[in-house]
N, C-alpha and C. Protein backbone atom coordinates (compact mmCIF):
# COMPACT_ATOMS: atom_id res chain seq x y z
N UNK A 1 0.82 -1.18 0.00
CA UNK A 1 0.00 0.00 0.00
C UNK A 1 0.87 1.26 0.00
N UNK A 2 1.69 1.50 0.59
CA UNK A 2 2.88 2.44 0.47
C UNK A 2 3.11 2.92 -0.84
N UNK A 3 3.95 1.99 -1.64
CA UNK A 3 3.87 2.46 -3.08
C UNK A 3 2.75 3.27 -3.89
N UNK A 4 1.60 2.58 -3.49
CA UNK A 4 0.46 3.49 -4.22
C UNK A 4 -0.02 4.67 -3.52
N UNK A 5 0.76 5.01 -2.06
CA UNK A 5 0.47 6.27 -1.97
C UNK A 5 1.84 7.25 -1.86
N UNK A 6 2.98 6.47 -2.27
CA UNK A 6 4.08 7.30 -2.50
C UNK A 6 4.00 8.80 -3.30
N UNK A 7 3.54 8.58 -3.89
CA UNK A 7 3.52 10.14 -4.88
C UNK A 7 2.91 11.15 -4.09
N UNK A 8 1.82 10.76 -3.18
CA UNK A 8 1.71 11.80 -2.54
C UNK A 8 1.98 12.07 -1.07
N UNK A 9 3.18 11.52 -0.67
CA UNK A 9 4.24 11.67 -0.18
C UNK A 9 3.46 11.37 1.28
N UNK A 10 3.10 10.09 1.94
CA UNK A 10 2.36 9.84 2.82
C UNK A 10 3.03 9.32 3.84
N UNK A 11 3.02 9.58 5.17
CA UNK A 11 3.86 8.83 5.88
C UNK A 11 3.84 8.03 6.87
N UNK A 12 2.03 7.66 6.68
CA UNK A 12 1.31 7.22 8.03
C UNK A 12 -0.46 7.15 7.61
N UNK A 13 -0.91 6.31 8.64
CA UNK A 13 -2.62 6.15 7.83
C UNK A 13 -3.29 7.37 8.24
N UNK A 14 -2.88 8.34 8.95
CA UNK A 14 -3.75 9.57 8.85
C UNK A 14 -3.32 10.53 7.62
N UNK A 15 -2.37 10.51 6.99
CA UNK A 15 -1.95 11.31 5.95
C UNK A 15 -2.23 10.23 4.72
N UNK A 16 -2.74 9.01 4.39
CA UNK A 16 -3.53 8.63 3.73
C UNK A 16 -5.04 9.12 3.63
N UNK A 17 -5.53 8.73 4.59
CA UNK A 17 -6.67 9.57 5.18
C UNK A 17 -6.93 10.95 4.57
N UNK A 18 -6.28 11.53 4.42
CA UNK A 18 -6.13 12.95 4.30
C UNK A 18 -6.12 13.41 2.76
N UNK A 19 -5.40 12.35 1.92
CA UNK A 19 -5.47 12.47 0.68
C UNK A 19 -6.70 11.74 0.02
N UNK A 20 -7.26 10.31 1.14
CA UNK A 20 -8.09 9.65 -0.17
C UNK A 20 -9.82 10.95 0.21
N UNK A 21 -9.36 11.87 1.28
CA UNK A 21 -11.03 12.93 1.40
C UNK A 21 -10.35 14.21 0.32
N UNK A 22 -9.12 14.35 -0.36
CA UNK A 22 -9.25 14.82 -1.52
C UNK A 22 -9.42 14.00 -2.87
N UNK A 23 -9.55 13.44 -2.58
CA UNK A 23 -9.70 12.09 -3.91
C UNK A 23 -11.45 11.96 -4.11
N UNK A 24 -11.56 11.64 -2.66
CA UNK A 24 -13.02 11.35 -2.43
C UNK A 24 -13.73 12.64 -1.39
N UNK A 25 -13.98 13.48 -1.74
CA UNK A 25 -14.56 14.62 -0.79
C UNK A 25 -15.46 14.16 -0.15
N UNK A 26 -15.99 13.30 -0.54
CA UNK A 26 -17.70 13.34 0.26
C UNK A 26 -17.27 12.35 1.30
N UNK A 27 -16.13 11.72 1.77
CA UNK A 27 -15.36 11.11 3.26
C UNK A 27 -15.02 11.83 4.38
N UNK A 28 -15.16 13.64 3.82
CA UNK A 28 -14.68 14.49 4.92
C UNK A 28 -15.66 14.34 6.21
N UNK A 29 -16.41 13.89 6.28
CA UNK A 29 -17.21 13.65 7.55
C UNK A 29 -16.76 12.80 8.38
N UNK A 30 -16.04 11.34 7.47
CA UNK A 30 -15.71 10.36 8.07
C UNK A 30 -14.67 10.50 9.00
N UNK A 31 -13.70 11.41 8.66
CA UNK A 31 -11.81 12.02 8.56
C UNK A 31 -12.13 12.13 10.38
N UNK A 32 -11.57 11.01 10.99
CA UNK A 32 -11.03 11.84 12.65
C UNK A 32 -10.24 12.83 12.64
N UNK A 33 -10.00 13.12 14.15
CA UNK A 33 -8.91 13.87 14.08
C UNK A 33 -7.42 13.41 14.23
N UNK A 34 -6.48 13.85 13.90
CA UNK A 34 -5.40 13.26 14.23
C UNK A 34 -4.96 12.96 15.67
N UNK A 35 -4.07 11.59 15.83
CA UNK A 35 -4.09 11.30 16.48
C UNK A 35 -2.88 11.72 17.90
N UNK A 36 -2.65 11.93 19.17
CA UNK A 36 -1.67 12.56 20.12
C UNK A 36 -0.93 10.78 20.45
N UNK A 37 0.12 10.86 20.60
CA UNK A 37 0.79 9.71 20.90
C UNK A 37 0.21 9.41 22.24
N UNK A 38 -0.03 8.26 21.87
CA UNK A 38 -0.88 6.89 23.31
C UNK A 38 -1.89 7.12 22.85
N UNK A 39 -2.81 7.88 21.82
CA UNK A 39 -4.11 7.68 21.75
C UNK A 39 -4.25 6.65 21.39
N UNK A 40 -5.66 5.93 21.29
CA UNK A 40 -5.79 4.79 20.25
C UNK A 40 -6.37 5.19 19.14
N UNK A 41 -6.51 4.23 18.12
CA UNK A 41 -6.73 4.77 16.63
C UNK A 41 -8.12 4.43 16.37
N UNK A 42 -9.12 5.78 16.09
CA UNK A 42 -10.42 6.01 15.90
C UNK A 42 -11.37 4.80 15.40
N UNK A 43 -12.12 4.92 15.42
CA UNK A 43 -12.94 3.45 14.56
C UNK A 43 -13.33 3.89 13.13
N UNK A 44 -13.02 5.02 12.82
CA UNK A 44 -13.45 5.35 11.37
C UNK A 44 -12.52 5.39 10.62
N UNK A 45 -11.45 4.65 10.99
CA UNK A 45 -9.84 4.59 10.20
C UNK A 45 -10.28 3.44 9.44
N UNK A 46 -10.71 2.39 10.18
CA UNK A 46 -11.39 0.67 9.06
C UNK A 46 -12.18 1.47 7.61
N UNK A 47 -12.92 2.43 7.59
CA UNK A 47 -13.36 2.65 6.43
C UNK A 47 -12.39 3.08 5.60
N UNK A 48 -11.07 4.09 6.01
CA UNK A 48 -10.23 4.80 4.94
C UNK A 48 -8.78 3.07 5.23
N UNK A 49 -8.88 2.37 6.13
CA UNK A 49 -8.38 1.08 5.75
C UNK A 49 -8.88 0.51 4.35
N UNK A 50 -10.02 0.11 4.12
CA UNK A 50 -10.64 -0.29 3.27
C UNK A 50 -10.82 0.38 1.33
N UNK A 51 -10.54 2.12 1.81
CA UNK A 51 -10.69 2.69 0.67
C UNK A 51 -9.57 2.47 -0.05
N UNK A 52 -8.21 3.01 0.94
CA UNK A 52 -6.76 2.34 0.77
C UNK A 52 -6.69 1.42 -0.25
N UNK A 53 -7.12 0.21 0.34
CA UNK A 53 -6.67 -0.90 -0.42
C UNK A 53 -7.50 -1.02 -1.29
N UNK A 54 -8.86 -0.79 -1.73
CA UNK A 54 -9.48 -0.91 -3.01
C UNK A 54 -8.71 0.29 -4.31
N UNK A 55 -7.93 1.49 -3.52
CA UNK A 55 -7.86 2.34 -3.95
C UNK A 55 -5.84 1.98 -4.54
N UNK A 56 -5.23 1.43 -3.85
CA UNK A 56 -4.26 0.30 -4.35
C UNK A 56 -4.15 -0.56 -5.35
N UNK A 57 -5.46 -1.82 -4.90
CA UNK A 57 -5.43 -2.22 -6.16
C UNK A 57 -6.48 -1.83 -7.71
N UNK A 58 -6.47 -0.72 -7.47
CA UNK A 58 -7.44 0.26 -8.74
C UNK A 58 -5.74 0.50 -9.42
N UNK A 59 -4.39 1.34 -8.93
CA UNK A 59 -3.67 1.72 -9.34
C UNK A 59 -2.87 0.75 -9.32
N UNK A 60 -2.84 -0.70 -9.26
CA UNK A 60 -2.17 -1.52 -9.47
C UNK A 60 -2.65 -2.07 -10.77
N UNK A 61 -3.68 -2.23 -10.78
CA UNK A 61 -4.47 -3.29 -11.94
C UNK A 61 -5.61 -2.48 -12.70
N UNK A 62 -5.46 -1.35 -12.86
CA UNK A 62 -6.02 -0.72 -13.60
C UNK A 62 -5.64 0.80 -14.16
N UNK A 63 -6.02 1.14 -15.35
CA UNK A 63 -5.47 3.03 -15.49
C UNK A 63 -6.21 3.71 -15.07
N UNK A 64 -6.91 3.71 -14.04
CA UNK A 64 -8.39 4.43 -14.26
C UNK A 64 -8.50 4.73 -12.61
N UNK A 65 -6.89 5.40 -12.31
CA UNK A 65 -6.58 6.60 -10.83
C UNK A 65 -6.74 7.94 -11.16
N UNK A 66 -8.17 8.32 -10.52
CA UNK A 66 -8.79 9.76 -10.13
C UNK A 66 -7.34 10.62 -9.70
N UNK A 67 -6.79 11.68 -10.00
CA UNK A 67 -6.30 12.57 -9.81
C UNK A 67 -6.69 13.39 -8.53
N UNK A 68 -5.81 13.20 -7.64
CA UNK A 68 -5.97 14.71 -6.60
C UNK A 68 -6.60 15.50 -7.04
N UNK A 69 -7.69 16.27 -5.90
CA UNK A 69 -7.92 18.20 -6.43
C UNK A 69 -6.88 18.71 -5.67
């Protein structure tokens, strides 16, 4: 999953997060907030888990990756 979000220079699942609600705007509701070290990690991260990897293998096995706004 890394590789397919290399280009936009990601370095962690909240800065995935962050790019697939410009990819996909209508997720900005979903988007926690970032997280303070020792927090635990939100329950609405499993959905941008999930977009991730459909959104992986779209740019693995297909040409047809939506462009950033």
């Amino acid at each position: 999953m890394n590789r397919a979000f290399s280009d936009y220079r990601c370095g962690n699942k909240s800065d995935i997060a962050d790019v697939l609600t410009r990819i996909f705007p209508e997720l900005i509701f979903k988007l926690p907030p970032k997280r303070d070290t020792g927090d635990s990690e939100r329950h609405a991260m499993i959905t941008f888990d999930a977009i991730a990897t459909g959104f992986t293998y779209m740019q693995r096995y297909t040409d047809l990756t939506p462009p950033p706004e």
